[in-house]
Protein backbone atom coordinates (compact mmCIF):
# COMPACT_ATOMS: atom_id res chain seq x y z
CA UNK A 1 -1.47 25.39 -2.60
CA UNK A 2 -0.96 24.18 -6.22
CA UNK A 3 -0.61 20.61 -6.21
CA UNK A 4 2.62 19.08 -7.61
CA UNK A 5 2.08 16.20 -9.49
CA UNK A 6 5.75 14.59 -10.37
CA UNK A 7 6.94 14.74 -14.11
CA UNK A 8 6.86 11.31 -16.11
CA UNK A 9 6.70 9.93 -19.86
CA UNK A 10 4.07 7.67 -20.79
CA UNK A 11 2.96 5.85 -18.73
CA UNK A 12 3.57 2.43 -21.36
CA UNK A 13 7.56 3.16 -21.35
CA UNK A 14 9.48 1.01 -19.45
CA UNK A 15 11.97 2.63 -17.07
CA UNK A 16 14.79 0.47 -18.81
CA UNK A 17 13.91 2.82 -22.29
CA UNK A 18 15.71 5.32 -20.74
CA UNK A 19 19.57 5.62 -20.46
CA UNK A 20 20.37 5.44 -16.36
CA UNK A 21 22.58 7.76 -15.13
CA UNK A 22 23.26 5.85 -11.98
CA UNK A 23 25.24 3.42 -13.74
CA UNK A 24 28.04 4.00 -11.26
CA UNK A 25 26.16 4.25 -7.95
CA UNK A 26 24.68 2.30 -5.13
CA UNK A 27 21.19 2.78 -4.12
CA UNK A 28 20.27 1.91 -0.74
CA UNK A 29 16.59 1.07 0.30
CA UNK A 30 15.78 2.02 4.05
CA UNK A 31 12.63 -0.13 4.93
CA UNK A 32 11.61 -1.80 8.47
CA UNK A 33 9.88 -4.99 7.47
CA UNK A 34 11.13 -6.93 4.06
CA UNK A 35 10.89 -10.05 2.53
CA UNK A 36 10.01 -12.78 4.26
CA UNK A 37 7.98 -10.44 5.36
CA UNK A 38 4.86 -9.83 3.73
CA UNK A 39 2.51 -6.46 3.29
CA UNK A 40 2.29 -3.71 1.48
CA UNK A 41 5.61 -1.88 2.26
CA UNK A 42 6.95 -4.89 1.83
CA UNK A 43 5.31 -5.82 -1.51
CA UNK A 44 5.97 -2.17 -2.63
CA UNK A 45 10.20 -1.99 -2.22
CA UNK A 46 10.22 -5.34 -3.67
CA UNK A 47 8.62 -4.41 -6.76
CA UNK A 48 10.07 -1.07 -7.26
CA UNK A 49 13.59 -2.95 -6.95
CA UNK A 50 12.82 -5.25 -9.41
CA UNK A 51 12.59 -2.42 -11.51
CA UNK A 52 15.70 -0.92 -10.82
CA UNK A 53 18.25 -3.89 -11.50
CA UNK A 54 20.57 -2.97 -13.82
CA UNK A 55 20.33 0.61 -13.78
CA UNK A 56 22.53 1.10 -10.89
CA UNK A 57 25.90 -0.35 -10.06
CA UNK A 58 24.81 -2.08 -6.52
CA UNK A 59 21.07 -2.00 -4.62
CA UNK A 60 21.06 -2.51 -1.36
CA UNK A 61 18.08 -3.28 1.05
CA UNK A 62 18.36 -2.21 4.57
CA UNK A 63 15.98 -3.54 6.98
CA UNK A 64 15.19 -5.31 10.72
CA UNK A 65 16.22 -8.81 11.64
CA UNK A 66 12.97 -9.75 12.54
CA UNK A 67 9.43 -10.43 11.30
CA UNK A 68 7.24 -8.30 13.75
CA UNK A 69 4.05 -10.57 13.68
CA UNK A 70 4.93 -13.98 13.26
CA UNK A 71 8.30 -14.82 15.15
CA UNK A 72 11.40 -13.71 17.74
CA UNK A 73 13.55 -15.38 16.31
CA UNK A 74 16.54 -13.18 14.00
CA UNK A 75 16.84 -13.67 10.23
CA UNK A 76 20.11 -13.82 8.60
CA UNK A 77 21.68 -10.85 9.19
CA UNK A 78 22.85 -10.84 5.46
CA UNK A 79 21.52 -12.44 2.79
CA UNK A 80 20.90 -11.99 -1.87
CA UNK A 81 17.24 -12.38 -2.67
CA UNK A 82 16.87 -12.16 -6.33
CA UNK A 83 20.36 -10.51 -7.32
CA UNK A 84 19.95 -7.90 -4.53
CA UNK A 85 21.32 -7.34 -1.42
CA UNK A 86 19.74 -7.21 2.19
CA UNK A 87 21.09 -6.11 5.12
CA UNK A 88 19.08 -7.06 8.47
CA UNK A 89 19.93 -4.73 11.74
CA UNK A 90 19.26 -5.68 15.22
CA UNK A 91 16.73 -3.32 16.70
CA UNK A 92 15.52 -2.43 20.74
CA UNK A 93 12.87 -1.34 21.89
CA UNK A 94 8.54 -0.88 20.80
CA UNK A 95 7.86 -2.40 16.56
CA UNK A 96 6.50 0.67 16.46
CA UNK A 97 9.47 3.05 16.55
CA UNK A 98 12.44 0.24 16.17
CA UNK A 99 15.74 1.76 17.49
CA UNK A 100 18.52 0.75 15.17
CA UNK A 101 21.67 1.79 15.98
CA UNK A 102 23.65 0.41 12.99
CA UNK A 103 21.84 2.49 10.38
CA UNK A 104 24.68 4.77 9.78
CA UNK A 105 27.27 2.22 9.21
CA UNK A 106 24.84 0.40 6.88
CA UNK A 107 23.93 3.13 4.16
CA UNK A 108 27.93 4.36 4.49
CA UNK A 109 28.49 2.78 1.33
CA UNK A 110 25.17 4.24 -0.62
CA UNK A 111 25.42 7.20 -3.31
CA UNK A 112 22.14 7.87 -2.74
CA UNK A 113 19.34 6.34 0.37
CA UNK A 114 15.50 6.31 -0.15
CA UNK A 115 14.06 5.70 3.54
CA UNK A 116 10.10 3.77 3.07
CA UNK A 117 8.30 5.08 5.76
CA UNK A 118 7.52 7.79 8.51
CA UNK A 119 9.70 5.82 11.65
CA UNK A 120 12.99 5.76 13.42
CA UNK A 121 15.11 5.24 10.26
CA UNK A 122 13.05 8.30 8.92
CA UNK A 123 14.36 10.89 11.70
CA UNK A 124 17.53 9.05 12.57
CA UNK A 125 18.98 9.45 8.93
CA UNK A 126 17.37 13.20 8.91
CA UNK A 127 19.40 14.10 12.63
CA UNK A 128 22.66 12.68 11.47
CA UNK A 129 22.44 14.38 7.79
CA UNK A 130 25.02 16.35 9.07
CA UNK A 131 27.24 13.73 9.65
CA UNK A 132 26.54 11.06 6.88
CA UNK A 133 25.71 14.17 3.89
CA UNK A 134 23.72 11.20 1.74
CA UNK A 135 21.56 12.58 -0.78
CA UNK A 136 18.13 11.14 0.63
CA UNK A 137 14.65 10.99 -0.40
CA UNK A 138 11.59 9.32 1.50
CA UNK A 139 8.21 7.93 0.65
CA UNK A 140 5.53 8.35 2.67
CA UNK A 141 3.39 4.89 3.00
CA UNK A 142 0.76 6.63 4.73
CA UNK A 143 2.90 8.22 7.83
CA UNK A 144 1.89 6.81 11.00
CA UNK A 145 -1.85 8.09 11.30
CA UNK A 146 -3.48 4.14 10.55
CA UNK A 147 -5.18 4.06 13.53
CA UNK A 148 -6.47 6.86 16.32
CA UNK A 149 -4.61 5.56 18.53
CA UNK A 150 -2.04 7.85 20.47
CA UNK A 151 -3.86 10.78 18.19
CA UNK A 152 -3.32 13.26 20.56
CA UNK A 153 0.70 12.53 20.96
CA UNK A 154 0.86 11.43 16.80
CA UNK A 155 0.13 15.22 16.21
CA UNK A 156 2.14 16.61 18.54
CA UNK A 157 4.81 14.01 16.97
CA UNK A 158 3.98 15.21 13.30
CA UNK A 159 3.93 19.36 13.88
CA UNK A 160 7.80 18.88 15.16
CA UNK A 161 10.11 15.95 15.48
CA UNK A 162 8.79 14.54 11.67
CA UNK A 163 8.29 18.66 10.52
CA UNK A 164 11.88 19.01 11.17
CA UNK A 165 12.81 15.39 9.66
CA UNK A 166 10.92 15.94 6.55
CA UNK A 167 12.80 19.19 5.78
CA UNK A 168 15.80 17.15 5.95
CA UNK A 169 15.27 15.31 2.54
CA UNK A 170 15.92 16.36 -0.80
CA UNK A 171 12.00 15.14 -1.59
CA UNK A 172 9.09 13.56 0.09
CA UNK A 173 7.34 10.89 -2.36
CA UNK A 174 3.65 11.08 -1.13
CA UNK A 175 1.97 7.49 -2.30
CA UNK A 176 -1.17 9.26 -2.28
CA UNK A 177 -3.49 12.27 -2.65
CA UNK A 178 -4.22 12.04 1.05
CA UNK A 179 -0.84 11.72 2.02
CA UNK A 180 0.10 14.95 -0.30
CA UNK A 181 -2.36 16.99 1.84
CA UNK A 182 -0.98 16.04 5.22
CA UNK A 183 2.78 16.71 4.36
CA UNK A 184 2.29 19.38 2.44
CA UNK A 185 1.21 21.24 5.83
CA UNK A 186 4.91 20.75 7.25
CA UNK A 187 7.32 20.24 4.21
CA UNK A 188 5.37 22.28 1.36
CA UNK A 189 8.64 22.63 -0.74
CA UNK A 190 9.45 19.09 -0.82
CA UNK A 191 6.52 17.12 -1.54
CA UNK A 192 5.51 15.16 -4.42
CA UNK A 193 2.85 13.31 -5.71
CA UNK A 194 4.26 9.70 -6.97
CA UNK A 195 1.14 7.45 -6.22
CA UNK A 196 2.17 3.52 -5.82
CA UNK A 197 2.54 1.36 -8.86
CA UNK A 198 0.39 -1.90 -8.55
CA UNK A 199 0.90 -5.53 -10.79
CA UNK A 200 -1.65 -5.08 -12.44
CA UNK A 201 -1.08 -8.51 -14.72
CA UNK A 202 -1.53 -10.71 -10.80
CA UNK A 203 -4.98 -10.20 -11.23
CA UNK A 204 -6.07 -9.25 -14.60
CA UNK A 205 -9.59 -10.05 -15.97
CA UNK A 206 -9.89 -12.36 -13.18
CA UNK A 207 -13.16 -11.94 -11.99
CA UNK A 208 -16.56 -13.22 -13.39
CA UNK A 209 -17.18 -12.87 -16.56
CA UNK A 210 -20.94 -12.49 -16.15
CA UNK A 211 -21.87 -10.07 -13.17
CA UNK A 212 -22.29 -12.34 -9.66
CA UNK A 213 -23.45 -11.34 -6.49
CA UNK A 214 -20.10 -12.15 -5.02
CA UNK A 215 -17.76 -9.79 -2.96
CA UNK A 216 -14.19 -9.83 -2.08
CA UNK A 217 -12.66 -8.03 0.57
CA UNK A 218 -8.29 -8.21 0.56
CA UNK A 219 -5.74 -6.94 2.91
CA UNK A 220 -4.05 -7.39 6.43
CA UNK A 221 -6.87 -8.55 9.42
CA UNK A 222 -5.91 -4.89 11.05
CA UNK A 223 -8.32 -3.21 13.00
CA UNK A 224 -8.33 -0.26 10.58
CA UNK A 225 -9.74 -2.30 7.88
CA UNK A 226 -13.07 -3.04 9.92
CA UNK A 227 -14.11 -6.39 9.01
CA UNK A 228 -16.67 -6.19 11.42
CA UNK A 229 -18.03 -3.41 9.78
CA UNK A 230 -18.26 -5.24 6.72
CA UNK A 231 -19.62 -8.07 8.22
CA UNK A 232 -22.74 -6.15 9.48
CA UNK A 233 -23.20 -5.28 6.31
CA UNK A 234 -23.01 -8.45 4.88
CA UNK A 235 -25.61 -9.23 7.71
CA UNK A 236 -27.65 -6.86 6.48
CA UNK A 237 -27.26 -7.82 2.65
CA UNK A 238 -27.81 -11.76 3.38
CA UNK A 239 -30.79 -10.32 5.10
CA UNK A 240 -32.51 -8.32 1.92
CA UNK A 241 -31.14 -11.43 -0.37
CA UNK A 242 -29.26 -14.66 0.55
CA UNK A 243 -27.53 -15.14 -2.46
CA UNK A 244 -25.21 -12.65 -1.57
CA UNK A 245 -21.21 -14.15 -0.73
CA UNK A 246 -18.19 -12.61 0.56
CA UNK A 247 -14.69 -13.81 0.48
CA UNK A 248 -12.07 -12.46 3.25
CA UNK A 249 -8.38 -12.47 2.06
CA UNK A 250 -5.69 -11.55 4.17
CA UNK A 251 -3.21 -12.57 6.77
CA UNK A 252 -3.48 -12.33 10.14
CA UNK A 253 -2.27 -8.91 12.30
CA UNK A 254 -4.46 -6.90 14.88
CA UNK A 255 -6.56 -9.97 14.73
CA UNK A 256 -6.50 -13.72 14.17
CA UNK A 257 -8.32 -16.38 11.80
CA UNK A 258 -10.22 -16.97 14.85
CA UNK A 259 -10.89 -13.85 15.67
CA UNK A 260 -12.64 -13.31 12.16
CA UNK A 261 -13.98 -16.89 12.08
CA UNK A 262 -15.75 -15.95 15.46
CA UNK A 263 -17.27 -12.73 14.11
CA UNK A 264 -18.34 -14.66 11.08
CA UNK A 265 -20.26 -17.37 13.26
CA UNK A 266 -21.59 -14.86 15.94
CA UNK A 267 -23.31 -12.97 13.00
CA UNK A 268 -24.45 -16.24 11.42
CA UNK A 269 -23.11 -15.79 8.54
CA UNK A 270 -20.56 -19.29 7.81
CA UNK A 271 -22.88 -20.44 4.97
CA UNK A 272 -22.50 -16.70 3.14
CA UNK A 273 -18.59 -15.67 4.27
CA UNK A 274 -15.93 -17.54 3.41
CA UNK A 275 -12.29 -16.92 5.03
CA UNK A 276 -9.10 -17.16 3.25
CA UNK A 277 -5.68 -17.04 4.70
CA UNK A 278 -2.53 -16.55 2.98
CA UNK A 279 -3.90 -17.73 -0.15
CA UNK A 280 -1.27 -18.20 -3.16
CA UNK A 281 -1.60 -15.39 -6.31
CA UNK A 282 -3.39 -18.34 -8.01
CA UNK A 283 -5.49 -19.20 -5.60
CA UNK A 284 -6.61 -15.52 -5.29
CA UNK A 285 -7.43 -15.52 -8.91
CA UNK A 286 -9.40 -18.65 -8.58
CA UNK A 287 -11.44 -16.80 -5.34
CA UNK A 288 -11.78 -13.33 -7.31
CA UNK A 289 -13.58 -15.21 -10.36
CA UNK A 290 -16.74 -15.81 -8.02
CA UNK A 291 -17.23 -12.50 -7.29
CA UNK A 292 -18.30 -9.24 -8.96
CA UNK A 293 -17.36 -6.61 -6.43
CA UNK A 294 -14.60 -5.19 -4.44
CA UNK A 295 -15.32 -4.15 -0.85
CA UNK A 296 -13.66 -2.53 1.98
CA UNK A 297 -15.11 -1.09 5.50
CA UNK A 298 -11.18 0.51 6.12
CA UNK A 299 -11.39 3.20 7.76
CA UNK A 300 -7.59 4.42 7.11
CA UNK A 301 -5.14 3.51 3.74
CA UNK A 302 -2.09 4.71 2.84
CA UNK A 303 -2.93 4.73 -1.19
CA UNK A 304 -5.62 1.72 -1.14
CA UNK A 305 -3.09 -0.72 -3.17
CA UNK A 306 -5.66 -3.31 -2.89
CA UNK A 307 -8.72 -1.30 -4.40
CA UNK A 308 -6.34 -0.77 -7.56
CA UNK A 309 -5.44 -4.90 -7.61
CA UNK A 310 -9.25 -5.32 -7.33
CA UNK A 311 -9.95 -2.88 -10.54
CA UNK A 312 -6.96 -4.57 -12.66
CA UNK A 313 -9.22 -7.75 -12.21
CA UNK A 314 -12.14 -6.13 -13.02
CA UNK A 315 -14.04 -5.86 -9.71
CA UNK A 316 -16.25 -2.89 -9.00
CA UNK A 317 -15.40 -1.16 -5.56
CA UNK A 318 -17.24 -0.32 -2.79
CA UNK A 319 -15.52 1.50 -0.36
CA UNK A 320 -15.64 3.22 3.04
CA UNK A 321 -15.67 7.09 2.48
CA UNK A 322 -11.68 7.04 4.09
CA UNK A 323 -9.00 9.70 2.49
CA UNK A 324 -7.46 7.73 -0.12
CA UNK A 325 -10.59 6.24 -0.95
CA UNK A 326 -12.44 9.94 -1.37
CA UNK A 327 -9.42 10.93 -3.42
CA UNK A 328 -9.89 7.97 -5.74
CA UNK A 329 -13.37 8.22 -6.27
CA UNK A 330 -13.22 11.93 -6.82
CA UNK A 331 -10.47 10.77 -10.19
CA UNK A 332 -12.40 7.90 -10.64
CA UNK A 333 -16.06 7.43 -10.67
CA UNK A 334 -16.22 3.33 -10.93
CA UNK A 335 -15.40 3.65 -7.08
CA UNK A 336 -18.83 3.95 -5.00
CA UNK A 337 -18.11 5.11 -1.45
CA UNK A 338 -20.36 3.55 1.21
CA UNK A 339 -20.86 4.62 4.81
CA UNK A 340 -19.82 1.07 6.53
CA UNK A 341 -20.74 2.07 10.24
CA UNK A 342 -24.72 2.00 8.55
CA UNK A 343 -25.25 -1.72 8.00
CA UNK A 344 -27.97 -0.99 5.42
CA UNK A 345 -27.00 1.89 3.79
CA UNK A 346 -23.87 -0.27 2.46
CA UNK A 347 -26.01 -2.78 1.81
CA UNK A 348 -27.82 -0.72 -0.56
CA UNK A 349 -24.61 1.26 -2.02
CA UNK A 350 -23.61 -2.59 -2.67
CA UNK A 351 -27.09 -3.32 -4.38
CA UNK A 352 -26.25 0.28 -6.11
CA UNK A 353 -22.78 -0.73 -7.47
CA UNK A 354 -24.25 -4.37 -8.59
CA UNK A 355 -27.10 -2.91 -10.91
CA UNK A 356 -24.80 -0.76 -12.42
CA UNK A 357 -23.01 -3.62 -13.60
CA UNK A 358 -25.76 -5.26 -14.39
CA UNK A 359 -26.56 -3.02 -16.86
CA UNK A 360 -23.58 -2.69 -19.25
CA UNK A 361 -21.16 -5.61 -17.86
CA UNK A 362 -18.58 -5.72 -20.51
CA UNK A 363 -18.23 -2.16 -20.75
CA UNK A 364 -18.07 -1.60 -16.83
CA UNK A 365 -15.61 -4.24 -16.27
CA UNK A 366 -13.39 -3.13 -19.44
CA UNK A 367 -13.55 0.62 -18.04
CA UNK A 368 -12.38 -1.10 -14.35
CA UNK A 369 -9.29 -2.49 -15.90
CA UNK A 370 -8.52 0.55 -17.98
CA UNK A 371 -8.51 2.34 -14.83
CA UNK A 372 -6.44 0.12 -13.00
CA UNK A 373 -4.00 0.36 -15.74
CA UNK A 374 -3.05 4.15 -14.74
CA UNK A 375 -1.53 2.91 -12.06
CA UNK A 376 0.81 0.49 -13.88
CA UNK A 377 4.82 0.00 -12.08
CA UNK A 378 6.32 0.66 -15.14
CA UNK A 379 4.76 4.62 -14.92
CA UNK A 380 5.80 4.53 -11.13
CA UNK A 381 9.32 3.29 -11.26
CA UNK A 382 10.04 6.13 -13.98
CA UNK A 383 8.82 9.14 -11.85
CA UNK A 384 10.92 7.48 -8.94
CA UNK A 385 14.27 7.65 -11.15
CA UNK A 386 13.46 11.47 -12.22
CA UNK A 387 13.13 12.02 -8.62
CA UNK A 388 16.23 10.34 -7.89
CA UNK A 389 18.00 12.88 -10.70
CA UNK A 390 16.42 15.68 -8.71
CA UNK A 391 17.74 14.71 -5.47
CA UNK A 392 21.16 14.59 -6.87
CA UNK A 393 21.08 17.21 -8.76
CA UNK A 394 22.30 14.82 -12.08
């Protein structure tokens, strides 16, 4: 199949350059978890609203009273965070498919919904289409296919319940090249390509100026992401040359700070791996400028938002040979792919990546940011509003 990449204008006009035409209406965001809540479905709504104040008479965020890592107790059930408002549901039953009864009354209001997200608010909104007749679209965010577990029942799942769901929507907005080629298997008229927009400014030109044998490693402690994995390899690194460092990033989720802290000491490896959690933007910056190179053992992403954040600060990646990350290196040939479950072969791909840099470092690290740059919000937030046109048919 012929893949459908989504219309835009250059990628360095701002979505506000172009006259709205949803001056009038209110645009409803379906999305589980929202601010306080932080990751990268989080991260992503909030941005792409940011970009869409003003051009619509109302936005609207509808989400879950609760924060499904760090507390029971329920948020306010309404509440305006920067000029927008959100709208927090009770929920029963398993985080993983949230039952939310009040969806319907919540997006009664909305001219047009765009559900984040392969879940319950994903085939609720498409079984009651008949009911509600919202024009909807949905973005992908990787379906549900992070982890093997349940694989078996996940594609049974996928071939109907979400095959009929997805044929519901006007569009499907696939964040990725890897998403694209799953959906396009059950929904092949409705899928589009709209790949995530990063901030690329958080990070820019943060990292050393002169190469470093320093790694950084961002993202969620999930179990998909494999820090072990890249421990061993840093084992395995420290082992061929001890000046070797990596910094962890993240926030806690499958596993703990002393769950990681643990691996780190079991491997002997607390004088070579530092662990940071939580860390401010600014503190990120100041932990990215000791390091050279991006890495990341993971063996499933969505799009890989962090692997762009990396490039905007000029990091070199190297990557576990996942989907997204395949698709990215195939576009992009600063990303080195690295089989993680071989200790020293990613040591060596890492060694790899490092001479490279070595050997033309202003140019590499320039050609790392221009990269990054393709994948700017301002490029991202435009396709979304033609989308939006499509849907409704303006």
């Amino acid at each position: 199949m012929t893949l459908e990449r989504f219309p835009t204008q250059s990628p360095s006009a701002a979505p506000e350059s172009v006259p709205s035409v949803f001056k009038t209406d209110v645009l409803v965001h379906v999305v589980r978890q929202y601010r306080p809540s932080v990751g990268g479905l989080e991260d992503f709504v909030s941005s792409l609203v940011a970009r869409q104040r003003g051009r619509f008479a109302r936005i609207k965020v509808v989400t879950l009273d609760r924060v499904f890592r760090s507390s029971d107790e329920a948020l306010p059930a309404h509440e305006t965070l920067d000029g927008v408002e959100v709208l927090r549901l009770p929920f029963h039953g398993s985080t993983r498919y949230p039952l939310t009864p009040g969806i319907l009354g919540a997006i009664a209001d909305a001219d047009l919904v765009h559900v984040h997200a392969i879940d319950f608010f994903f085939d609720a909104l498409a079984l009651t289409r008949i009911w509600h007749r919202k024009p909807m679209l949905a973005t992908t965010h990787g379906g549900f296919f992070h982890s093997a577990d349940f694989s078996a029942l996940k594609k049974v799942w996928f071939q109907s319940l979400t095959r009929f769901s997805a044929n519901r929507y006007g569009a499907i907005a696939c964040c990725s090249q890897s998403d694209y080629d799953t959906f396009q298997t059950i929904a092949p008229q409705k899928v589009r390509l709209v790949e995530n927009g990063v901030d690329i400014d958080k990070f820019a030109d943060a990292s050393a100026q002169a190469p470093t044998k320093g790694l950084v490693t961002i993202g969620r402690l999930s179990k998909n992401k494999r820090v072990d994995r890249l421990l061993d390899a840093m084992q395995a690194l420290t082992a061929r040359d001890e000046a070797w460092t990596l910094d962890i990033i993240g926030t806690p989720f499958d596993w703990s700070a002393a769950d990681i802290t643990q691996m780190i000491d079991t491997r002997g490896l607390s004088a070579s791996v530092r662990l940071h959690v939580g860390p401010s933007d600014e503190e990120m910056r100041a932990i990215i400028a000791r390091a050279s190179l991006f890495a990341s053992a993971s063996t499933y992403e969505g799009f890989g938002l962090a692997l762009i954040e990396a490039m905007s600060g000029g990091l070199l990646p190297v990557v576990e040979g996942n989907a997204a990350f395949r698709a990215f290196a195939a576009k992009h040939d600063l990303v080195s792919l690295a089989d993680f479950t071989d200790p020293d072969d990613a040591a060596v791909r890492i060694e790899e990546t490092f001479a490279r840099l070595c050997a033309a470092p202003a140019a590499v690290r320039a050609q790392a940011m221009e990269t990054a740059g393709g994948y700017s919000w301002a490029s991202t937030a435009q396709r979304y509003e033609a989308l939006y046109r499509e849907v409704t048919g303006r």
